[in-house]
C-alpha atoms as a PDB file:
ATOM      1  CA  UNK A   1      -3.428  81.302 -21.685  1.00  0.00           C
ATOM      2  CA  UNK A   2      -1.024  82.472 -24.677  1.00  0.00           C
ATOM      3  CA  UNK A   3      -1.735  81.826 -27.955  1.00  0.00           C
ATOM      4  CA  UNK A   4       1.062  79.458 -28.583  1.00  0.00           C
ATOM      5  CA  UNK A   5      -0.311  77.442 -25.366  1.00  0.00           C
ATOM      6  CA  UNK A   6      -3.753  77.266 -27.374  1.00  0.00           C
ATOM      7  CA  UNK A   7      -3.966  73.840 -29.044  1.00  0.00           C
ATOM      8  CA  UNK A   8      -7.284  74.804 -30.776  1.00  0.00           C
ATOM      9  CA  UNK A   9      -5.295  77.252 -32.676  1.00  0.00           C
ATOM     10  CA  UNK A  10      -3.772  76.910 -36.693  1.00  0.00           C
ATOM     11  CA  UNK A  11      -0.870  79.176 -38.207  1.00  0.00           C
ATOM     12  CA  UNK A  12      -2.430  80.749 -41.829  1.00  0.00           C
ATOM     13  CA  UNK A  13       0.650  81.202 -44.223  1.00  0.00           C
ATOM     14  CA  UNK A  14       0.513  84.461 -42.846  1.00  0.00           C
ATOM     15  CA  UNK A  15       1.723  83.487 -39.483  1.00  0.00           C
ATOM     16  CA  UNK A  16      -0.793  84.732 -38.198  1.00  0.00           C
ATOM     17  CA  UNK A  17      -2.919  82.861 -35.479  1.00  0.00           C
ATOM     18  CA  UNK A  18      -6.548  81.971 -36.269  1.00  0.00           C
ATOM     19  CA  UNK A  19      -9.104  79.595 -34.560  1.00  0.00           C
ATOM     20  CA  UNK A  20      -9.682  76.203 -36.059  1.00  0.00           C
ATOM     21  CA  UNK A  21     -13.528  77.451 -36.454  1.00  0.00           C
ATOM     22  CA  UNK A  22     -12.217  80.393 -39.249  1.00  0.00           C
ATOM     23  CA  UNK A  23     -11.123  77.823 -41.585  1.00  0.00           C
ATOM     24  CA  UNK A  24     -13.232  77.537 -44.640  1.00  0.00           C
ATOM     25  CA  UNK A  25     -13.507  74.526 -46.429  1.00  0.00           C
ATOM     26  CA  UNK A  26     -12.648  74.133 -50.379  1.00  0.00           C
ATOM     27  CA  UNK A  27     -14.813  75.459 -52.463  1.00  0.00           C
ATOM     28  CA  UNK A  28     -15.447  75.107 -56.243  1.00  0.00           C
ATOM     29  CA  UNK A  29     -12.397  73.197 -57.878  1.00  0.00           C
ATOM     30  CA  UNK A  30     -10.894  72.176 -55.207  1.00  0.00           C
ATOM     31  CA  UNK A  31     -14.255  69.986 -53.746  1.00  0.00           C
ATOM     32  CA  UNK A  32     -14.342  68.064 -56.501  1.00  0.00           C
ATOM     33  CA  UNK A  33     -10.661  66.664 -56.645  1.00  0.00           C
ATOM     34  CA  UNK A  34      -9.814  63.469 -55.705  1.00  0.00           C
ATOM     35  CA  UNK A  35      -9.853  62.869 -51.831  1.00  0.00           C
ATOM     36  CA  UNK A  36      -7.526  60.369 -49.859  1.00  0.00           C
ATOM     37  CA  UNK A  37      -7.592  58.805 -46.428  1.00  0.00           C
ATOM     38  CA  UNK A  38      -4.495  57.787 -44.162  1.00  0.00           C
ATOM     39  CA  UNK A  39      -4.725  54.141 -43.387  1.00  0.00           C
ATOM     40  CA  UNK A  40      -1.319  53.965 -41.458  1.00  0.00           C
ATOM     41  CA  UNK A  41       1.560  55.080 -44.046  1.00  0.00           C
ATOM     42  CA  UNK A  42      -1.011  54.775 -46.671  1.00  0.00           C
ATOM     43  CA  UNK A  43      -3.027  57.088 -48.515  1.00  0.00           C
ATOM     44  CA  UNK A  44      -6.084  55.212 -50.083  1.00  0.00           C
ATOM     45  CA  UNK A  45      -8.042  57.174 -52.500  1.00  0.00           C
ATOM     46  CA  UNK A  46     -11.732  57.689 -50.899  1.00  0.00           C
ATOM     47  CA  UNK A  47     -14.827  58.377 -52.849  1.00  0.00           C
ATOM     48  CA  UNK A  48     -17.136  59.050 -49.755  1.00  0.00           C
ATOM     49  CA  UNK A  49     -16.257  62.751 -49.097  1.00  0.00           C
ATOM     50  CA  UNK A  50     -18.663  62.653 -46.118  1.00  0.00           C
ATOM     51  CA  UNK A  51     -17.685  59.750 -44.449  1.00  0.00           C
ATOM     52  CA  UNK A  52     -14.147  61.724 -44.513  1.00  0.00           C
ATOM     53  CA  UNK A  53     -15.431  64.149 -43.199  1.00  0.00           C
ATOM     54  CA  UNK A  54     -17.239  62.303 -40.652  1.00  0.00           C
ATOM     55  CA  UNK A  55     -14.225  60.240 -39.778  1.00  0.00           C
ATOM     56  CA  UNK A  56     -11.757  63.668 -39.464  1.00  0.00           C
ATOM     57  CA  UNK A  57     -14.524  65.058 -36.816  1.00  0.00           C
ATOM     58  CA  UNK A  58     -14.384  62.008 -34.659  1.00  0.00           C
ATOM     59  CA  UNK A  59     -10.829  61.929 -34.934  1.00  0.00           C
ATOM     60  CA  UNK A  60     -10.458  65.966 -34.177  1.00  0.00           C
ATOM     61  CA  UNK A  61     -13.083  64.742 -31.255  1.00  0.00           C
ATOM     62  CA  UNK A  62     -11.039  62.101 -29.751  1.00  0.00           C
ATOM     63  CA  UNK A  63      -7.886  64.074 -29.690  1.00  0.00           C
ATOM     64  CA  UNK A  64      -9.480  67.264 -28.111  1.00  0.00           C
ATOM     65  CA  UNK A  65     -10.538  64.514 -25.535  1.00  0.00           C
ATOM     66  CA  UNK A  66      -6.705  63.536 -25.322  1.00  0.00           C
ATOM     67  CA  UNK A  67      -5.515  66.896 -25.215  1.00  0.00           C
ATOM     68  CA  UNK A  68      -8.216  67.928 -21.857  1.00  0.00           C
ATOM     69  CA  UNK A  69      -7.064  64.389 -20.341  1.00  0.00           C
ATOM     70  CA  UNK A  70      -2.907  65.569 -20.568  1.00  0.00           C
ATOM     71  CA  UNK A  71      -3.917  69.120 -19.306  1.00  0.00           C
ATOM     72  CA  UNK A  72      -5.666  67.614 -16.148  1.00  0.00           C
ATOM     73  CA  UNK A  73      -2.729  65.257 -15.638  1.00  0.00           C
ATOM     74  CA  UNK A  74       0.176  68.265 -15.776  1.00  0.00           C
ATOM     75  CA  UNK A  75      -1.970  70.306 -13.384  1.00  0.00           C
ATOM     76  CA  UNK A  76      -1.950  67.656 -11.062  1.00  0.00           C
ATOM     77  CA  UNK A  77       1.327  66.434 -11.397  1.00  0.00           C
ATOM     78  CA  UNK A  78       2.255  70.318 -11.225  1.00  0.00           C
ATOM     79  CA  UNK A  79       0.202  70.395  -7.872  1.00  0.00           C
ATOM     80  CA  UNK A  80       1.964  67.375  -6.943  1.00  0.00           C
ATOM     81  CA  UNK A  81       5.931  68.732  -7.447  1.00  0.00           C
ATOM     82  CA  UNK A  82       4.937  71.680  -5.466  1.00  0.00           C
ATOM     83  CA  UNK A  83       4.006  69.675  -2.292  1.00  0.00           C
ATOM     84  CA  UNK A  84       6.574  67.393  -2.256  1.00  0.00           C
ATOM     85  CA  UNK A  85       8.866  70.316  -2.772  1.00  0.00           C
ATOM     86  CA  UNK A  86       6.951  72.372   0.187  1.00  0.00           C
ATOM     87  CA  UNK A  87       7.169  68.968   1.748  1.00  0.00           C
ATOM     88  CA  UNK A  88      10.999  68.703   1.396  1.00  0.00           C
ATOM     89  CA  UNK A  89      11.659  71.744   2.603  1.00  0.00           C
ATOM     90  CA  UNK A  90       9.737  71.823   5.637  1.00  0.00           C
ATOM     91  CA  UNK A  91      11.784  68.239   6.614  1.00  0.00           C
ATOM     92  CA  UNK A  92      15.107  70.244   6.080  1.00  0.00           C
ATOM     93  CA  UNK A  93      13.603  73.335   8.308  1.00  0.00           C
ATOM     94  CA  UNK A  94      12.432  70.831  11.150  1.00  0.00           C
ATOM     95  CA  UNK A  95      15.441  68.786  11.328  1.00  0.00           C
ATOM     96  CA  UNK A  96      17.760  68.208  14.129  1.00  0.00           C
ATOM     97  CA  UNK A  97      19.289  71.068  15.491  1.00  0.00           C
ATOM     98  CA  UNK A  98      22.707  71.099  16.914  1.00  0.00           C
ATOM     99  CA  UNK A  99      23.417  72.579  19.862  1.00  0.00           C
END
């Protein structure tokens, strides 16, 4: 698998490829400013920074989930084009012959 296929992979301004794991999070001022939550197209200010947290894992969670579930379904819809296209081809190889 290329790098670009990996979905567990982030671009760093750098451009530069690096797995989600390698990401630190904020440190000094920056974990103490104000933290907000999407609720739709809202962004409600949130004063439970582990509950965020929390929240972003299970949602990072249920979209890995997602993201296994469309990878099984393209390898078996890939498995299924290439029979029906062995499939068709065979039928054009076996039909009637003129002679």
């Amino acid at each position: 698998m290329e790098e670009a296929d990996d979905p567990f992979l982030i671009m760093t301004v750098a451009g530069e490829a690096e797995p989600q794991g390698g990401i630190e999070p904020p440190t000094c001022a920056l974990s103490r400013r104000a933290q907000y939550k999407s609720i739709g197209v809202l962004l409600v200010k949130a004063d439970d920074r582990e509950a965020i947290k929390k929240e972003l894992e299970e949602h990072q969670e249920t979209l890995t989930i997602r993201v296994i579930a469309i990878q099984k379904q393209e390898r078996a819809l890939g498995e299924r084009y290439e029979d029906l296209g062995r499939n068709i081809q065979a039928a054009l190889g076996a039909g009637p012959q003129a002679g």
